[in-house]
Protein backbone atom coordinates (compact mmCIF):
# COMPACT_ATOMS: atom_id res chain seq x y z
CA UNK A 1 3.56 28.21 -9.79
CA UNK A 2 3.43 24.72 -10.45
CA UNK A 3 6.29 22.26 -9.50
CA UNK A 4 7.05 19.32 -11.45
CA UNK A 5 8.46 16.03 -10.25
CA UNK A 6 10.92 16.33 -13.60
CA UNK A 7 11.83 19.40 -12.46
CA UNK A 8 12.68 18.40 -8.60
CA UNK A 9 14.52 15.62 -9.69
CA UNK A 10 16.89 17.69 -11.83
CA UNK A 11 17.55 20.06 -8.90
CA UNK A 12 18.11 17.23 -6.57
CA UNK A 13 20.43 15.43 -9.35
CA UNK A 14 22.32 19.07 -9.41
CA UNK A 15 22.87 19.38 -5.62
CA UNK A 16 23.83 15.92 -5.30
CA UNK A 17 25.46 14.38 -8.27
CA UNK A 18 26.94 11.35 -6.04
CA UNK A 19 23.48 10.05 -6.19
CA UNK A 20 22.17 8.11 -9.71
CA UNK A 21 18.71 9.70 -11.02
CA UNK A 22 16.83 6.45 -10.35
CA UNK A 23 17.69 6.36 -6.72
CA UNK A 24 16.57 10.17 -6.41
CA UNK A 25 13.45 9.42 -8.63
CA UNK A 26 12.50 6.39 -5.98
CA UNK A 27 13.04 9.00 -3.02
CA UNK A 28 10.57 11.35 -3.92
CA UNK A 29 8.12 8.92 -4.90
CA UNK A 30 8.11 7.12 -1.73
CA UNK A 31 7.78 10.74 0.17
CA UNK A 32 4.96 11.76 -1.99
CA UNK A 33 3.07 8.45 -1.41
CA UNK A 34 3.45 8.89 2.21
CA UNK A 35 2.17 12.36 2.26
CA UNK A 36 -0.70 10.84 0.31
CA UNK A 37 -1.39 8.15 1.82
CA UNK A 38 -1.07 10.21 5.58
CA UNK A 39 -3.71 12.70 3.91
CA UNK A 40 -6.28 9.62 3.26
CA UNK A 41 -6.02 8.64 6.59
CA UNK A 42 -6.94 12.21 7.20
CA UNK A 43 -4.18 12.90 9.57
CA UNK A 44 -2.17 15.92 9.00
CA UNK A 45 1.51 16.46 7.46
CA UNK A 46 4.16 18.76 8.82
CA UNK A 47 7.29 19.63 7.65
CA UNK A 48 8.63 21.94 10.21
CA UNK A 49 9.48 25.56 9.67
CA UNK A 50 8.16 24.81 6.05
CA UNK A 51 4.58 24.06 5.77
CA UNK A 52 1.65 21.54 6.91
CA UNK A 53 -0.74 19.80 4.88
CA UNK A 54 -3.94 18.92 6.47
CA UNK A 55 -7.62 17.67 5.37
CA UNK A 56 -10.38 19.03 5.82
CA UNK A 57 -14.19 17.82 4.62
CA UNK A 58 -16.61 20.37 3.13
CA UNK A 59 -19.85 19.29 3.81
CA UNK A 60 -22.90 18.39 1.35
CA UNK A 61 -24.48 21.70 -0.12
CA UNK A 62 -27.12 23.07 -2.67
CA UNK A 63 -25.59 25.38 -4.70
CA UNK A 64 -26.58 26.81 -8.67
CA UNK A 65 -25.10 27.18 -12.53
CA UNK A 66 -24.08 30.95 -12.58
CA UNK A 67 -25.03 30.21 -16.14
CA UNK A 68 -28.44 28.95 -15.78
CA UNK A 69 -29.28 29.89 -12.26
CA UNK A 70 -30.56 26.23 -12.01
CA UNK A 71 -29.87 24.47 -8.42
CA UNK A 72 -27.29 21.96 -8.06
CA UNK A 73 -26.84 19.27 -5.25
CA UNK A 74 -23.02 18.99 -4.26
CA UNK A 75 -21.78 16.19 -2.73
CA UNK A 76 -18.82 16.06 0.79
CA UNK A 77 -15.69 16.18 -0.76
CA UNK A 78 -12.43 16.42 0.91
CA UNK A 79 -9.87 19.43 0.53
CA UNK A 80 -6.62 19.75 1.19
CA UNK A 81 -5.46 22.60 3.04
CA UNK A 82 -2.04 23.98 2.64
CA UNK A 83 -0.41 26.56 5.39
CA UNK A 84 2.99 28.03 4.79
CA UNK A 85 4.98 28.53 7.81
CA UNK A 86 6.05 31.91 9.33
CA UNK A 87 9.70 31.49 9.00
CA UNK A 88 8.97 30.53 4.78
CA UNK A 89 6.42 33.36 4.54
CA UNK A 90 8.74 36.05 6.22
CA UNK A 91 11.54 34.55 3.68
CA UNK A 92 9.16 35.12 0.50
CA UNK A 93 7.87 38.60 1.74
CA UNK A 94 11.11 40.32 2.92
């Protein structure tokens, strides 16, 4: 499932309706351009008892086209890896 800032606003607008939209909408862009800028740096993000967000680099391969079977050179590229915490995982589960 997919989460959309649109969406997260409106539940955060909902649960606190002293706060104005715009002020909420600032908020979560300045958290998601910390996360993103923290992942860059290739240092890892936790949010305790939630879930951590860390990079990791996949190195250089050859792999092939499952349609032509013709050999491909693929490049390091960095993924981000995304582990849910027990505590949220027991939640979801029970």
């Amino acid at each position: 499932m997919a989460i959309v800032k649109s969406k997260i606003l409106d539940q955060l607008s909902n649960n606190w309706p002293n706060f104005q939209k715009k002020d909420l909408s600032k908020f979560i862009e300045i958290i998601l351009y910390q996360i993103e800028n923290t992942l860059n740096k290739n240092e890892r993000v936790e949010l305790r008892d939630v879930f951590t967000l860390e990079t990791k680099i996949q190195k250089a391969r050859i792999s092939r086209n499952p349609k032509t079977n013709e050999k491909v050179d693929v490049s390091e590229k960095k993924l981000v890896r995304f582990k849910m915490s027990k505590k949220w995982f027991n939640l979801l589960n029970d």
